[in-house]
Protein backbone atom coordinates (compact mmCIF):
# COMPACT_ATOMS: atom_id res chain seq x y z
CA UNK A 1 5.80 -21.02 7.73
CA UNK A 2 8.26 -19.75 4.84
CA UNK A 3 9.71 -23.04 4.58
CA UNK A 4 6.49 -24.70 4.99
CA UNK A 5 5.42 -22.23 1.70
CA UNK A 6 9.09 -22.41 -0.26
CA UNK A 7 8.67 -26.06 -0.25
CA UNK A 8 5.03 -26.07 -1.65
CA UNK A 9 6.19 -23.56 -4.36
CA UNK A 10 9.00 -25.67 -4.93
CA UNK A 11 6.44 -28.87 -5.57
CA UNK A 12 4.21 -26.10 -7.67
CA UNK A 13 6.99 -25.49 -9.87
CA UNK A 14 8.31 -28.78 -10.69
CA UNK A 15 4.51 -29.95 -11.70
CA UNK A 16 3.85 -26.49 -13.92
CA UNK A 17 6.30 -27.82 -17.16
CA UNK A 18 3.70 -31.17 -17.36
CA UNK A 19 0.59 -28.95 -16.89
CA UNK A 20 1.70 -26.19 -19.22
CA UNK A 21 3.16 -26.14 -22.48
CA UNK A 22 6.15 -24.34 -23.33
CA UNK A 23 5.66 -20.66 -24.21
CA UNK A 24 2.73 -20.37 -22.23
CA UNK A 25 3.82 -17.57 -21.09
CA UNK A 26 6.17 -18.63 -18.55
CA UNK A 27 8.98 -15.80 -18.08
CA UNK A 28 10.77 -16.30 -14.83
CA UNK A 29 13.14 -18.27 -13.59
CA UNK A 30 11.82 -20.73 -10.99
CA UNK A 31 14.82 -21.49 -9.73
CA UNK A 32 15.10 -17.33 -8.98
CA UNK A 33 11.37 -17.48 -7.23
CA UNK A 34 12.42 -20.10 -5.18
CA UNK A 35 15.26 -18.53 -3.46
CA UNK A 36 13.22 -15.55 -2.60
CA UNK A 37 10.74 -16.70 -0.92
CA UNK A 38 13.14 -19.43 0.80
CA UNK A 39 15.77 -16.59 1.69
CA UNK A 40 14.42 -13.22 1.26
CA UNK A 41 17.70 -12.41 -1.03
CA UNK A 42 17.94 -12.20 -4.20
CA UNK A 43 20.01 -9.90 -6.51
CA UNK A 44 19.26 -9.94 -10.51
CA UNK A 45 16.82 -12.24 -10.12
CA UNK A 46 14.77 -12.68 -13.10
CA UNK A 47 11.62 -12.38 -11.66
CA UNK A 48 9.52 -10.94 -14.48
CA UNK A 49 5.90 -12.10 -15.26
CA UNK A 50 5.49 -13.34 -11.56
CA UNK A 51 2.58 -13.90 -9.33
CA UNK A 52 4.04 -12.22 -5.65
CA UNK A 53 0.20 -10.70 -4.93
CA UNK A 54 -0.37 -10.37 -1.28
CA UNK A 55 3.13 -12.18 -0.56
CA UNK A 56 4.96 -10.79 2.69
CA UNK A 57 9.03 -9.62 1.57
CA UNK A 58 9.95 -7.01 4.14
CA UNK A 59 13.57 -6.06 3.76
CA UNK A 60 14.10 -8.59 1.03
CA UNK A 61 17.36 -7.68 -1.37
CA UNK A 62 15.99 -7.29 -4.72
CA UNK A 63 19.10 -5.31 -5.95
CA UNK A 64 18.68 -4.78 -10.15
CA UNK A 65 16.34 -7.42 -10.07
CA UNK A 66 14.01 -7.67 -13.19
CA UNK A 67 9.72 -7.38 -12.19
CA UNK A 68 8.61 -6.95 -15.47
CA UNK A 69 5.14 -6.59 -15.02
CA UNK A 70 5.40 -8.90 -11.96
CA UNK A 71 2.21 -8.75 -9.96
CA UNK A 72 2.82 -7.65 -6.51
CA UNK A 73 -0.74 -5.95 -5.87
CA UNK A 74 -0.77 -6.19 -1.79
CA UNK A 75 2.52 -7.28 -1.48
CA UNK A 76 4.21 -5.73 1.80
CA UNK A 77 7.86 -4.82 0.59
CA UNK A 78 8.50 -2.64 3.73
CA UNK A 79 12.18 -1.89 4.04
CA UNK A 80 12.93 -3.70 0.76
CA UNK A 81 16.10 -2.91 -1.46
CA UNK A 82 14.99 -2.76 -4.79
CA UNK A 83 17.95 -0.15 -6.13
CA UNK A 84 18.55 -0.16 -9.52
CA UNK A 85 14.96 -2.51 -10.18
CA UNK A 86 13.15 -2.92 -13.91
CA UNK A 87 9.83 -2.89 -12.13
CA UNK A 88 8.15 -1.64 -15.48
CA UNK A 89 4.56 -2.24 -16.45
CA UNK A 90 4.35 -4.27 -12.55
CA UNK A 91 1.10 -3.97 -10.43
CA UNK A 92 1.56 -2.58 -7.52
CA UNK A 93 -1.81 -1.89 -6.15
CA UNK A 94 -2.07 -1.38 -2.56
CA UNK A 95 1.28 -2.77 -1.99
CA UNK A 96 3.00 -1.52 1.15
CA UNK A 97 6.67 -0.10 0.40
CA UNK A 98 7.15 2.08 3.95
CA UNK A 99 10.99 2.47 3.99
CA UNK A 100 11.99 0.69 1.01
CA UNK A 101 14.90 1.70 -1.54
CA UNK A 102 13.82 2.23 -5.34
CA UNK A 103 16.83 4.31 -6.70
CA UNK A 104 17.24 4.41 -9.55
CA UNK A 105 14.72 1.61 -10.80
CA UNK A 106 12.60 1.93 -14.06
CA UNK A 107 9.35 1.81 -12.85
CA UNK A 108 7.65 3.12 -16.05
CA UNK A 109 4.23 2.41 -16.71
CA UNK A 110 3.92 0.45 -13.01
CA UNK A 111 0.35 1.03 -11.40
CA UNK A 112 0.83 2.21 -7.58
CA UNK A 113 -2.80 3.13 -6.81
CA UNK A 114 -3.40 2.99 -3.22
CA UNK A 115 0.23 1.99 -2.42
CA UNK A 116 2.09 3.25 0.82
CA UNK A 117 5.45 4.62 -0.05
CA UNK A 118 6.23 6.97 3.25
CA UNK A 119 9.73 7.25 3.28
CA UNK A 120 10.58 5.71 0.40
CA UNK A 121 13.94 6.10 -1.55
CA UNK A 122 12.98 6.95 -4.99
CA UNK A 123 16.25 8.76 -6.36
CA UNK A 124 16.41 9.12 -10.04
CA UNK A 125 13.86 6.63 -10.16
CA UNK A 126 12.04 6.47 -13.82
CA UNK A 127 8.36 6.86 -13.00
CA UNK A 128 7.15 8.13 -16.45
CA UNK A 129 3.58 7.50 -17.28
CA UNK A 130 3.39 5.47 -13.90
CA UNK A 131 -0.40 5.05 -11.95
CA UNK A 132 0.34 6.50 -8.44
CA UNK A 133 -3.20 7.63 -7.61
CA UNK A 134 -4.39 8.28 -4.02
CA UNK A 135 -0.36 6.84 -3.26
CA UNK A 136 1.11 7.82 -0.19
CA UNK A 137 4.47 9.68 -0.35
CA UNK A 138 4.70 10.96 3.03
CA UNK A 139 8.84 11.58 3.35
CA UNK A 140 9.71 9.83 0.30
CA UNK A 141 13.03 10.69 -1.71
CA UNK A 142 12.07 11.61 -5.05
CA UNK A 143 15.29 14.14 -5.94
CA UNK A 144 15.71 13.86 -9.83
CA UNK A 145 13.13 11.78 -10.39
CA UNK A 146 11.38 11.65 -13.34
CA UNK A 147 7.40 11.41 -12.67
CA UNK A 148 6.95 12.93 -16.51
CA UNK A 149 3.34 12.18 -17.35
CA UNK A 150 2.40 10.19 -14.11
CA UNK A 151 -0.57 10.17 -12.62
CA UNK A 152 -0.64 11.33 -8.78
CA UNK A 153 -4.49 12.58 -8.15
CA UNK A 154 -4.65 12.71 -4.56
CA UNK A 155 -1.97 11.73 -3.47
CA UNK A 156 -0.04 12.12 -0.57
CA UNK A 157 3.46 14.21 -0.82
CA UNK A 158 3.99 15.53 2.37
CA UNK A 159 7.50 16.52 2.88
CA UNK A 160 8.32 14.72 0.27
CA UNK A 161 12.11 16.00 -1.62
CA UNK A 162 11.63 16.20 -5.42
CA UNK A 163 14.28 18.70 -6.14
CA UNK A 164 15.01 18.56 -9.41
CA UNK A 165 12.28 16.26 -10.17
CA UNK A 166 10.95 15.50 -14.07
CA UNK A 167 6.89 16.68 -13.58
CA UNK A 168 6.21 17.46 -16.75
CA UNK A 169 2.48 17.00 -17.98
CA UNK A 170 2.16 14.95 -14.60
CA UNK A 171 -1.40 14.97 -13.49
CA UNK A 172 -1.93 16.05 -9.99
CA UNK A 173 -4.94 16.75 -9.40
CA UNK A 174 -6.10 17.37 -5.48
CA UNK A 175 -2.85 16.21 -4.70
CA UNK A 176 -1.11 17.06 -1.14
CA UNK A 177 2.47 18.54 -1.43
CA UNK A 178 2.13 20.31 2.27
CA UNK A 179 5.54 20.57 3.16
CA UNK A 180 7.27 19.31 0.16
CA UNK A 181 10.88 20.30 -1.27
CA UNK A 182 10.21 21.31 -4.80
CA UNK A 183 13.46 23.50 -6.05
CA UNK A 184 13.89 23.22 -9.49
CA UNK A 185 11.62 20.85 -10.31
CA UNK A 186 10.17 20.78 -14.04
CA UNK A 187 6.16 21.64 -13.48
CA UNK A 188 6.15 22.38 -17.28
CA UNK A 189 2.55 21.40 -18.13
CA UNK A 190 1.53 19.71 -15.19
CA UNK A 191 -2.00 19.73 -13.79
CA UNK A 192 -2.11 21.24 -10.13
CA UNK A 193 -5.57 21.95 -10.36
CA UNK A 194 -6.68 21.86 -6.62
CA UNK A 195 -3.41 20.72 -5.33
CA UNK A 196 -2.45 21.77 -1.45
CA UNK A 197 0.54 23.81 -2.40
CA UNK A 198 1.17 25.56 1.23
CA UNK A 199 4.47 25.74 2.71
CA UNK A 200 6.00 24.11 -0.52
CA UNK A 201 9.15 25.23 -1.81
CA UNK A 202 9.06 26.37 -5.24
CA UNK A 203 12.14 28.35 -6.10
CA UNK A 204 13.57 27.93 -9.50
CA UNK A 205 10.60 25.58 -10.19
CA UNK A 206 9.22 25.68 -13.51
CA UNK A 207 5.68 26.12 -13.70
CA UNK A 208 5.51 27.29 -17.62
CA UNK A 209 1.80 26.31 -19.05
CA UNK A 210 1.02 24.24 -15.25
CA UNK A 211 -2.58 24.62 -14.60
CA UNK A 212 -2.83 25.28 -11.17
CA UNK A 213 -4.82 26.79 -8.62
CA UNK A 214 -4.12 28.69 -4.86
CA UNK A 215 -7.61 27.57 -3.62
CA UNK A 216 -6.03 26.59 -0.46
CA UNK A 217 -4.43 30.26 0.36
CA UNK A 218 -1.08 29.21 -1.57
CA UNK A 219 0.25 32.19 -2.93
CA UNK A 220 4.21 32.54 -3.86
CA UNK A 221 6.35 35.09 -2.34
CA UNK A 222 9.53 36.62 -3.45
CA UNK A 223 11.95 33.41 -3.58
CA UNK A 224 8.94 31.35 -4.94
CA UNK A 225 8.13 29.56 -2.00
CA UNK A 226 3.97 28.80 -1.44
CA UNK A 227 2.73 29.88 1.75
């Protein structure tokens, strides 16, 4: 079946020069498409611009490969290695990403919605201004990453670790951090209207002008953990 589909793509691409003009908008290598969906492996690639929707690349090796505003809305990345990514501006709808590695990539400005992310490794990742509405974050790894002015109404963040993590002005609105590692974490701003803040760990948080409610019993206790 993949060879069956590499070889089409391969006939796809050699046609698209004599159907297209040049500068039509045509930003990845072909050459780099091909071997990914012929082996699954592909580090630096130069993959930006491309159309992956609904395409199946569990554990595929991505490593510092360039998605600029690929569109990989559906796309089932389970167990991928994406470390070190430019995923920025890429659509990522409903995309399953259960156990896949994001350290450190720039995923600024991506749209999540609806995507499954439980477990995923999201170290120092660079998620500023990013869609991640109604995600789910079950588990992930988020330590030091920088979520500043994301968007993350109900979602998931059960048990999640973002110590140290970058919340600032975040919007998080009914969002579920049962569970969740927060020490240190810069709340500065953020809206928590709403949010299920029980058994989350809050000390040395900073929670300086968060809007933020305790509708759900939350209330912090000496060493600024939410019970």
């Amino acid at each position: 079946m993949i060879r069956t589909r590499a070889l089409f793509l391969a006939v796809s691409l050699a046609l698209y020069p004599a159907l297209y003009p040049a500068g039509y908008g045509w930003a990845y290598d072909a050459r780099h498409l091909e071997r990914l969906m012929e082996t699954g492996h592909c580090e630096q690639c130069d993959l930006d611009y491309a159309d992956l929707e609904g395409h199946v690349l569990t554990d595929a090796i991505l490593l510092s490969a360039s998605l600029l505003q690929a569109n990989l809305v559906r796309a089932d990345l389970r167990g991928a290695n994406l470390d070190g990514a430019d995923v920025r501006g890429a659509m990522l709808m409903e995309a399953n990403l259960g156990g896949a590695k994001l350290n450190k990539a720039d995923l600024r400005g991506a749209s999540l919605n609806d995507a499954i992310l439980n477990d995923v490794g999201l170290r120092r990742a660079d998620l500023r201004t990013a869609s991640l509405n109604r995600v789910t974050l079950a588990g992930a790894n988020l330590r030091e990453a920088n979520l500043g002015e994301a968007w993350l109404i109900s979602a998931v963040l059960e048990n999640a670790d973002l110590r140290g993590a970058k919340l600032g002005l975040a919007t998080l609105r009914r969002a579920n951090f049962f569970g969740a590692d927060l020490e240190d974490a810069d709340l500065r701003g953020a809206d928590l209207r709403d949010a299920d803040l029980r058994k989350v760990n809050l000390r040395g948080a900073n929670l300086s002008q968060a809007t933020w409610t305790d509708g759900r019993g939350c209330a912090l206790d000496s060493i600024g953990a939410c019970r």
